[in-house]
Structures are given as C-alpha cells and as structure tokens.
PDB file of N, CA and C in Angstrom:
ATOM      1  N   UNK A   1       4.254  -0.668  18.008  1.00  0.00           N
ATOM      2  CA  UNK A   1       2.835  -0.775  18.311  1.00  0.00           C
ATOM      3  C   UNK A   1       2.545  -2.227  18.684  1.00  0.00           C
ATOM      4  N   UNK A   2       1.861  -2.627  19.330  1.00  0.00           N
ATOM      5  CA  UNK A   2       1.762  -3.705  20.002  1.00  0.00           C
ATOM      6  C   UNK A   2       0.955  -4.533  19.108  1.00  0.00           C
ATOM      7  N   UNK A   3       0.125  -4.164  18.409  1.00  0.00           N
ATOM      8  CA  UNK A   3      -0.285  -4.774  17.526  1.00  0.00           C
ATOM      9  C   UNK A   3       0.650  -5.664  16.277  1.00  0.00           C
ATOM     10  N   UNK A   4       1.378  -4.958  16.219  1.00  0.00           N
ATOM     11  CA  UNK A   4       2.697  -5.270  14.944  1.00  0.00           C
ATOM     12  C   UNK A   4       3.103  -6.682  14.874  1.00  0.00           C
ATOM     13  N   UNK A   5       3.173  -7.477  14.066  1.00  0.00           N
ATOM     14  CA  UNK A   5       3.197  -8.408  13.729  1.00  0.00           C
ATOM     15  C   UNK A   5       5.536  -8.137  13.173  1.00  0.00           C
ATOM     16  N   UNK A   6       5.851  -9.354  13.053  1.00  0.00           N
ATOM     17  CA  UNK A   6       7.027  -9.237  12.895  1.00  0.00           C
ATOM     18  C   UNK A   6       7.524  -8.423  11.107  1.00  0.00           C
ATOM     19  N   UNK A   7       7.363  -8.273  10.414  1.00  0.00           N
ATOM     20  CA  UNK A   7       7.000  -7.803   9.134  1.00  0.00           C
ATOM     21  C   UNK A   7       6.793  -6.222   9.729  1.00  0.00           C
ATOM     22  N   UNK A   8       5.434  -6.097  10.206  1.00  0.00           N
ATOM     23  CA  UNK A   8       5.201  -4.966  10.533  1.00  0.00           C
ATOM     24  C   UNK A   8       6.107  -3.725  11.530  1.00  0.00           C
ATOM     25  N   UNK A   9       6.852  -4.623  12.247  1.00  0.00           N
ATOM     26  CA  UNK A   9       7.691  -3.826  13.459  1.00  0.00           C
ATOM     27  C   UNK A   9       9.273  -3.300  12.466  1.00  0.00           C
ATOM     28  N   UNK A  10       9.681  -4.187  11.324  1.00  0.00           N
ATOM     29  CA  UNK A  10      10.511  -3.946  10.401  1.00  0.00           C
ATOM     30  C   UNK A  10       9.862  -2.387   9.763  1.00  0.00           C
ATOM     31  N   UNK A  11       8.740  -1.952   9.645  1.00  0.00           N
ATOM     32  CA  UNK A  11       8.714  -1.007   8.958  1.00  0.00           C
ATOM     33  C   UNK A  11       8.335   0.100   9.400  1.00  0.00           C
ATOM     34  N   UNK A  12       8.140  -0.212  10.750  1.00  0.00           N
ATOM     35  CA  UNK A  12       7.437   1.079  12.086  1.00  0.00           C
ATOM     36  C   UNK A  12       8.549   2.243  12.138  1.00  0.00           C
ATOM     37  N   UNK A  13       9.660   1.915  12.133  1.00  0.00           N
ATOM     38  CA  UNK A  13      10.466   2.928  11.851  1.00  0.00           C
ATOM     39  C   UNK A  13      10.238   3.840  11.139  1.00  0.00           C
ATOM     40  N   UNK A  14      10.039   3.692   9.804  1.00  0.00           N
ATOM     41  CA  UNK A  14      10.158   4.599   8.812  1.00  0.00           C
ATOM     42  C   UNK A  14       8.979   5.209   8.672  1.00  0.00           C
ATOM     43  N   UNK A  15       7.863   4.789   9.354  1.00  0.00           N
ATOM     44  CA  UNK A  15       6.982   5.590   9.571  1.00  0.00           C
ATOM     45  C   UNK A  15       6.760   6.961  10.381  1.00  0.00           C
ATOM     46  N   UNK A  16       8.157   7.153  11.280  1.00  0.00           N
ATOM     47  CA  UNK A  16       8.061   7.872  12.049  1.00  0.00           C
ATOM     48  C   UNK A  16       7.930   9.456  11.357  1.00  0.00           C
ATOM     49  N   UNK A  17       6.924  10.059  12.384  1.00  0.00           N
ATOM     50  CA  UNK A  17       6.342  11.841  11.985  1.00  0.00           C
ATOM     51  C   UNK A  17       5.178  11.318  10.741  1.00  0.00           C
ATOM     52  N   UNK A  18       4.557  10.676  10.508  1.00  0.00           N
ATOM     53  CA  UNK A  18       3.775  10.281   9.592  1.00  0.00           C
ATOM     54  C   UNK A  18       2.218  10.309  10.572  1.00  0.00           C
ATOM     55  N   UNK A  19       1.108   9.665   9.875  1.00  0.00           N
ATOM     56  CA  UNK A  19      -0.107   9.767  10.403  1.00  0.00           C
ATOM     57  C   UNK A  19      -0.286   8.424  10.612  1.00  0.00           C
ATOM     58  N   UNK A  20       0.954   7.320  10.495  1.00  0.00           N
ATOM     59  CA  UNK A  20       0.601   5.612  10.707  1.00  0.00           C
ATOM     60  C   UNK A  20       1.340   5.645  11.963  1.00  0.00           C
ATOM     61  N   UNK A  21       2.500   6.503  12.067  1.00  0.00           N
ATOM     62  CA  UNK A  21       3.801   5.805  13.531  1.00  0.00           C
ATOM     63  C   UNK A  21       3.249   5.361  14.373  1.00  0.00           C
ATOM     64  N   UNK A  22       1.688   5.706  15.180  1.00  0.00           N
ATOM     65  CA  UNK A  22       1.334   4.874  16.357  1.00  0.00           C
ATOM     66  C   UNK A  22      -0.003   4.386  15.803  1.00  0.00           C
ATOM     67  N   UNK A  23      -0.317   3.975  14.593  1.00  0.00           N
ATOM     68  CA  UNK A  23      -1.356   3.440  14.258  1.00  0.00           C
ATOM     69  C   UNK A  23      -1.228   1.784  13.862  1.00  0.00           C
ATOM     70  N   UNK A  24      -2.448   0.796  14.222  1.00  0.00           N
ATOM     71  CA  UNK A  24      -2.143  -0.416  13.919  1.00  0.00           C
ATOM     72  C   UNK A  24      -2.336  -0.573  12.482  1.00  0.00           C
ATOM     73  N   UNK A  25      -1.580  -1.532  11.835  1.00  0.00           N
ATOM     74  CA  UNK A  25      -1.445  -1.694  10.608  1.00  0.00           C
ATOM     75  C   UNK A  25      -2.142  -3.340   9.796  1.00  0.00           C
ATOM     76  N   UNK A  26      -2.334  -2.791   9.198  1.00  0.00           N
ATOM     77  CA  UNK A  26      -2.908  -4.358   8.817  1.00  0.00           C
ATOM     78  C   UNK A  26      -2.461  -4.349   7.346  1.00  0.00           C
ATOM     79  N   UNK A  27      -2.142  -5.831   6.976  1.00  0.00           N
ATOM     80  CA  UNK A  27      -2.117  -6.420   5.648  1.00  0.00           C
ATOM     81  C   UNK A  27      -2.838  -6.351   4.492  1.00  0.00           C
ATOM     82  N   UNK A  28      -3.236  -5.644   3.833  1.00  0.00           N
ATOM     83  CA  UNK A  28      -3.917  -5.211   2.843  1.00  0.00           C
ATOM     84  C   UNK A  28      -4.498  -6.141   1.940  1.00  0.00           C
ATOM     85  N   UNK A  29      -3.509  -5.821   1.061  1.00  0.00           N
ATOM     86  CA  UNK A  29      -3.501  -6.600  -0.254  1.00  0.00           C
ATOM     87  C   UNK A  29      -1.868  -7.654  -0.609  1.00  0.00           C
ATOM     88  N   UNK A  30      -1.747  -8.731  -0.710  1.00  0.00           N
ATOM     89  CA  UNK A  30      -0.699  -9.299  -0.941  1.00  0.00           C
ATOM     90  C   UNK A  30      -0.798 -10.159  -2.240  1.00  0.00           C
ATOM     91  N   UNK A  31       0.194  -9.569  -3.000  1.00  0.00           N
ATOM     92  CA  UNK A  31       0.218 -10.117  -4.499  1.00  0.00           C
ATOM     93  C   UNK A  31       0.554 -11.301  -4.851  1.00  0.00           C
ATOM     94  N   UNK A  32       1.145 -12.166  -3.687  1.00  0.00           N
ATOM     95  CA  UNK A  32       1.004 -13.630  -3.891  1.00  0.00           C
ATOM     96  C   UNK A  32      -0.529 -14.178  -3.068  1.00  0.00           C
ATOM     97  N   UNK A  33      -0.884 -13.446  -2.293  1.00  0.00           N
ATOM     98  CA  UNK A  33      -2.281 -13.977  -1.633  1.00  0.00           C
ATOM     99  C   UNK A  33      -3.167 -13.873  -2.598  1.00  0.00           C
ATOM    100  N   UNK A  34      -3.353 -12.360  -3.449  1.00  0.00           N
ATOM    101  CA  UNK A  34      -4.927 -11.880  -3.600  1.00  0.00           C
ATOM    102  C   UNK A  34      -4.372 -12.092  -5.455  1.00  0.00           C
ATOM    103  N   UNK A  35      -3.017 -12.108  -5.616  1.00  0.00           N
ATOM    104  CA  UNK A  35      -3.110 -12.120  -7.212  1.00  0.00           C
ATOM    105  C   UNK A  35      -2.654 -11.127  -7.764  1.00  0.00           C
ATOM    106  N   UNK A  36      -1.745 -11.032  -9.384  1.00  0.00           N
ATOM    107  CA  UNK A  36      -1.123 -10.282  -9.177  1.00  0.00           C
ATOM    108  C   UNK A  36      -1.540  -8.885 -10.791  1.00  0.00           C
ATOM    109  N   UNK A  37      -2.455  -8.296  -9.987  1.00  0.00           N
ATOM    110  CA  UNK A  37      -3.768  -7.759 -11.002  1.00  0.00           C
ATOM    111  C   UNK A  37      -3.936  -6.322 -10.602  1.00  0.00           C
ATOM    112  N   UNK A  38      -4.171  -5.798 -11.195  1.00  0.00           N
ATOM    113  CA  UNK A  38      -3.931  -4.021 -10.742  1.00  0.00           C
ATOM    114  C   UNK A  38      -5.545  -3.982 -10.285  1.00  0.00           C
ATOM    115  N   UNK A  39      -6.322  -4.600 -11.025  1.00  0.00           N
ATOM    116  CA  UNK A  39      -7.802  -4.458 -10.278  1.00  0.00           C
ATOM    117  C   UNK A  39      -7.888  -5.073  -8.919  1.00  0.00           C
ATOM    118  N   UNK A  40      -7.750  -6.138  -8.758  1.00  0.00           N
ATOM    119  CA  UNK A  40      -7.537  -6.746  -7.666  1.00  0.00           C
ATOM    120  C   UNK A  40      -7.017  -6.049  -6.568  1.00  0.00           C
ATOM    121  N   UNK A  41      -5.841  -5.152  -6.672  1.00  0.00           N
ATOM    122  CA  UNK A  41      -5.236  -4.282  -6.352  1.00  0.00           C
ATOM    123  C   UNK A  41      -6.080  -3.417  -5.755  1.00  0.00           C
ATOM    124  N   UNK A  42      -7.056  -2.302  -6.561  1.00  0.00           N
ATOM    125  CA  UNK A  42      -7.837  -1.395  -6.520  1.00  0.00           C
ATOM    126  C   UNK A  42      -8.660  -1.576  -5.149  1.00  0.00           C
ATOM    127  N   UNK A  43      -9.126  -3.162  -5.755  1.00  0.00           N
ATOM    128  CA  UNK A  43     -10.586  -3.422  -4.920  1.00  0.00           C
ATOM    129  C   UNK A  43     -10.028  -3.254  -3.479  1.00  0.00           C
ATOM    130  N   UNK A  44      -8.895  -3.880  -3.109  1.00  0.00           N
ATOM    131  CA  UNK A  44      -8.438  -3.895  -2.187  1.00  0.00           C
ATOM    132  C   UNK A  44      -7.968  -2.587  -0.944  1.00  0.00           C
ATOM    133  N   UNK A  45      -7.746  -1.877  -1.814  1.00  0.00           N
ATOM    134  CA  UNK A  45      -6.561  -0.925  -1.102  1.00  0.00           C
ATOM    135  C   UNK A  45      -7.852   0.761  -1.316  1.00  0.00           C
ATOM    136  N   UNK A  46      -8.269   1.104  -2.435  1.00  0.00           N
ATOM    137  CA  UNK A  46      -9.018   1.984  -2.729  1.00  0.00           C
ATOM    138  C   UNK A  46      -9.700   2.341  -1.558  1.00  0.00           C
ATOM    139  N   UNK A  47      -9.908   3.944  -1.398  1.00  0.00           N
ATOM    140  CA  UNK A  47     -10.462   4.413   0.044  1.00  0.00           C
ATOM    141  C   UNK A  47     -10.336   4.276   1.090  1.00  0.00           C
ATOM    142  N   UNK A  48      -9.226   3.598   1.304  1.00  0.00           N
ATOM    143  CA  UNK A  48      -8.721   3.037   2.682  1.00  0.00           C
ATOM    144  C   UNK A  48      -8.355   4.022   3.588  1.00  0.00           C
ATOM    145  N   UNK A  49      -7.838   5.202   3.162  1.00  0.00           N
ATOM    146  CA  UNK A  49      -7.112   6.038   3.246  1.00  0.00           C
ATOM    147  C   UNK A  49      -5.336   5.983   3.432  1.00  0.00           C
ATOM    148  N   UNK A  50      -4.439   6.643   4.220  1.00  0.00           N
ATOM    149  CA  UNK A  50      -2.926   6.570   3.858  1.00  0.00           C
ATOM    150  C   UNK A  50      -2.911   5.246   4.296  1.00  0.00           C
ATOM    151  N   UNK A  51      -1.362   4.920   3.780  1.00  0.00           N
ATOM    152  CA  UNK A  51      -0.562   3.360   3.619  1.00  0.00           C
ATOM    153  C   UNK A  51       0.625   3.034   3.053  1.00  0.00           C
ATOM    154  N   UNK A  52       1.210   2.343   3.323  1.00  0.00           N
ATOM    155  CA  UNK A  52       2.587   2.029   2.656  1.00  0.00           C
ATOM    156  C   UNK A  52       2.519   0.739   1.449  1.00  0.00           C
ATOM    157  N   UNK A  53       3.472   0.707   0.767  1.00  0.00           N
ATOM    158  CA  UNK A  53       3.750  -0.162  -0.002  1.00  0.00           C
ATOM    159  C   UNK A  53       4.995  -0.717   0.257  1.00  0.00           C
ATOM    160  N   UNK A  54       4.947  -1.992   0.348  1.00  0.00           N
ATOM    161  CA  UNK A  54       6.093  -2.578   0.806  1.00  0.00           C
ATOM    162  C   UNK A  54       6.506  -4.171  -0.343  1.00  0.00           C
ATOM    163  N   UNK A  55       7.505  -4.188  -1.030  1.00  0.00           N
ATOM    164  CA  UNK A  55       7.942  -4.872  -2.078  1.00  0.00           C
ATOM    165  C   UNK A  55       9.686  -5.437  -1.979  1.00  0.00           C
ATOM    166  N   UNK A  56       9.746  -7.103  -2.127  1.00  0.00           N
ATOM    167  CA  UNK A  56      11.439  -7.700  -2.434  1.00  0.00           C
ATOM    168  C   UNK A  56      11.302  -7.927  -3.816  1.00  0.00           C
ATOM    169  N   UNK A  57      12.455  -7.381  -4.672  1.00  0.00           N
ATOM    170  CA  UNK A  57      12.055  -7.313  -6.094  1.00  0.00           C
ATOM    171  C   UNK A  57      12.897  -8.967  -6.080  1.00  0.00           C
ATOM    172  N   UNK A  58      13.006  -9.939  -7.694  1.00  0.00           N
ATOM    173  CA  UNK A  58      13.594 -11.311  -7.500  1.00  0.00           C
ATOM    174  C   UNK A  58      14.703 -11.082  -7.061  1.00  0.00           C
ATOM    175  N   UNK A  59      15.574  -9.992  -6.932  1.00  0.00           N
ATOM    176  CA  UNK A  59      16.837 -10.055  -6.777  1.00  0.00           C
ATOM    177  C   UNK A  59      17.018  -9.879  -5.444  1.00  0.00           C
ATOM    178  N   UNK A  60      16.274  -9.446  -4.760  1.00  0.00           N
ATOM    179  CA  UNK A  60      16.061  -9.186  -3.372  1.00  0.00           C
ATOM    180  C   UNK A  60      16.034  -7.979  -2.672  1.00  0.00           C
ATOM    181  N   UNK A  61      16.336  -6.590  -3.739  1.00  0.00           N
ATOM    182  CA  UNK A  61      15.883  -5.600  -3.452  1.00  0.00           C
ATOM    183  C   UNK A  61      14.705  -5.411  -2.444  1.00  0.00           C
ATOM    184  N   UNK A  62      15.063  -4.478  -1.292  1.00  0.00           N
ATOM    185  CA  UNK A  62      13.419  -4.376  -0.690  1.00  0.00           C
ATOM    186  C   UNK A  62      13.315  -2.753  -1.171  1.00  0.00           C
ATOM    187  N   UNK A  63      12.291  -2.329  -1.573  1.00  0.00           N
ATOM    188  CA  UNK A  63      11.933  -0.811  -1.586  1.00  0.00           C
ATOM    189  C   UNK A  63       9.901  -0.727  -1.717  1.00  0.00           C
ATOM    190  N   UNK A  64       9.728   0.656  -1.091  1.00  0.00           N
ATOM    191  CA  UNK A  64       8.589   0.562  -1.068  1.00  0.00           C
ATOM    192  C   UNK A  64       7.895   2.715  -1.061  1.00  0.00           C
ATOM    193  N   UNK A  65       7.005   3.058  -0.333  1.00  0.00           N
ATOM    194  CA  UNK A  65       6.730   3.691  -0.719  1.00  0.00           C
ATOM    195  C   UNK A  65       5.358   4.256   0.479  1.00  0.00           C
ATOM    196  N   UNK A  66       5.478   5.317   1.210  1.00  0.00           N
ATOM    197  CA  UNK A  66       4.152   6.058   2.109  1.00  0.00           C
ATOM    198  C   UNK A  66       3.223   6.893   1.234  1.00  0.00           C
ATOM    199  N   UNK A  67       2.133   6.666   1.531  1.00  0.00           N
ATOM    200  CA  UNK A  67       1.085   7.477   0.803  1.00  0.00           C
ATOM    201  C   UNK A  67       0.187   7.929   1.567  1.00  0.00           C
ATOM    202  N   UNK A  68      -0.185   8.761   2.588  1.00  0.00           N
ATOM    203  CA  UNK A  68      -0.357   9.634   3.648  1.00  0.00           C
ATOM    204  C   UNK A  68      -2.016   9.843   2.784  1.00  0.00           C
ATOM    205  N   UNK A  69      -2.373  10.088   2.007  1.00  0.00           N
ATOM    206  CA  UNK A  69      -3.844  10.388   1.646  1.00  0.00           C
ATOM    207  C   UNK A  69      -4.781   8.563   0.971  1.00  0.00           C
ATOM    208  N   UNK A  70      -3.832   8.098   0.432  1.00  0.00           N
ATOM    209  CA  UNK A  70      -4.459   6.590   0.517  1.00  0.00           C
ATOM    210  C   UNK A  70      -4.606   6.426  -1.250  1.00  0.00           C
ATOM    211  N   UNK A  71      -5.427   5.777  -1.804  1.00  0.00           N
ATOM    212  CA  UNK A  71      -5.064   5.787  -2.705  1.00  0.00           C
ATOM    213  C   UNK A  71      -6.908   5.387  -3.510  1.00  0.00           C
ATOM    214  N   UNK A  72      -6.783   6.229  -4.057  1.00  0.00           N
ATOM    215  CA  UNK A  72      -7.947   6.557  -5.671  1.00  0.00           C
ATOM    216  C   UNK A  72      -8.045   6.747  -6.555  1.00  0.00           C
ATOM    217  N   UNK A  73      -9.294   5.706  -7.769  1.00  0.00           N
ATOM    218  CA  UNK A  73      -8.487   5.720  -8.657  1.00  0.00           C
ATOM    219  C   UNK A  73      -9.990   6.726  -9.397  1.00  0.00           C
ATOM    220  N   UNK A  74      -9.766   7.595 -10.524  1.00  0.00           N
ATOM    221  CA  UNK A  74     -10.374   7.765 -11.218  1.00  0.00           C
ATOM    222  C   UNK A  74      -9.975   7.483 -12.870  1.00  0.00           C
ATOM    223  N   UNK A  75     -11.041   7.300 -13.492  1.00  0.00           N
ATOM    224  CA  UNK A  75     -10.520   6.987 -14.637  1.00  0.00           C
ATOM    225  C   UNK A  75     -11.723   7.733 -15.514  1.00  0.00           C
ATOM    226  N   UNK A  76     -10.906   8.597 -16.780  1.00  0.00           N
ATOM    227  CA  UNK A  76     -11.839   9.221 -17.268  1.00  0.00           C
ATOM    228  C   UNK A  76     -11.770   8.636 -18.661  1.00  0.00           C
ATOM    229  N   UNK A  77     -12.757   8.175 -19.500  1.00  0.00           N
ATOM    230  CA  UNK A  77     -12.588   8.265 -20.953  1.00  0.00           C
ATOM    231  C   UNK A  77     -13.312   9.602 -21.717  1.00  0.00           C
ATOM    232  N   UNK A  78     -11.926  10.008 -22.052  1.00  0.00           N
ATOM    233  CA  UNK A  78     -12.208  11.023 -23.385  1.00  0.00           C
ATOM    234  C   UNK A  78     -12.242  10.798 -25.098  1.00  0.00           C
ATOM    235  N   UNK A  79     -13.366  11.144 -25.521  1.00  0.00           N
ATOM    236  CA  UNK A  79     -13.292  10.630 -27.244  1.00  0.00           C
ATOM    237  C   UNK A  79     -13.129  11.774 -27.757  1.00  0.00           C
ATOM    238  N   UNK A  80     -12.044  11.870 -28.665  1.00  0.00           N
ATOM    239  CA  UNK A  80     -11.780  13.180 -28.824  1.00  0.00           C
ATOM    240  C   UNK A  80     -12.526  12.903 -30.660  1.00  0.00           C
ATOM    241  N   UNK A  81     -13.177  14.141 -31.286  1.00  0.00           N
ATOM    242  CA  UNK A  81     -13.648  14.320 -32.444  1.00  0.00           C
ATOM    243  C   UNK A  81     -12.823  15.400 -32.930  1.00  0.00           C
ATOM    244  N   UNK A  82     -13.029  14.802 -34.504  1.00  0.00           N
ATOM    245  CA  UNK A  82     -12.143  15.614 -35.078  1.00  0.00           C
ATOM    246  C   UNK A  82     -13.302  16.513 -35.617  1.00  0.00           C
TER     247      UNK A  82
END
C-alpha cells in the first residue's frame, strides 16, 4: 500500500485475505511512545475497529497478533452476597 511506511510494508504480507491487506495503516499506540499501561492502551486502540499487534520481546523475538473486529473492553463488577 503506498501509504506504508517501512515497518508497515514488513507486515502487509501477513495481512493477506484479511479486511487490512489493501487498507492504510497507521501507528496506534506505541509502548515506548504512549507508555507502558494497559489503560493507556485502551484509550488508544478501543473502537477503532480490526488491527494488528505487533511486538520484539528483549530477546528479540518478533510475534504479534490480527484482530479483525478491533478491540473492547467491558468490565463488569459483580458483588456476590452470601
């Protein structure tokens, strides 16, 4: 995609038959940019609809992850009585 940034053209592949392969992609959330906070996280990425996750663990592992519906969070508190 012409849009693709060098990062991004590394992962266009594996998008292929998906609902991103010819869609432009943008940078989301980055855990050394935005911090490394599951809320932070949320604010970011929540309702966006589908997206990938893309991660080098310290050892240098790369692995990551497509999520085709996007990502929401609900959170319920239950008090349970006895």
């Amino acid at each position: 995609v012409e849009t693709d940034d060098k990062e991004m053209a590394i992962l266009r592949p594996f998008l292929k038959n998906t609902n991103l392969e010819t869609r432009g992609l943008k940078l989301t959330y980055d855990a050394n940019r935005d911090g490394w906070d599951p809320v932070k996280f949320h604010e970011k990425v929540d309702k966006l609809g589908g997206g990938i996750v893309y991660c080098t663990t310290r050892a240098g592992i790369q692995c990551g992850g497509y999520n085709p519906k996007g990502v929401s969070v609900f959170i319920l508190f239950c008090a349970l009585r006895h």
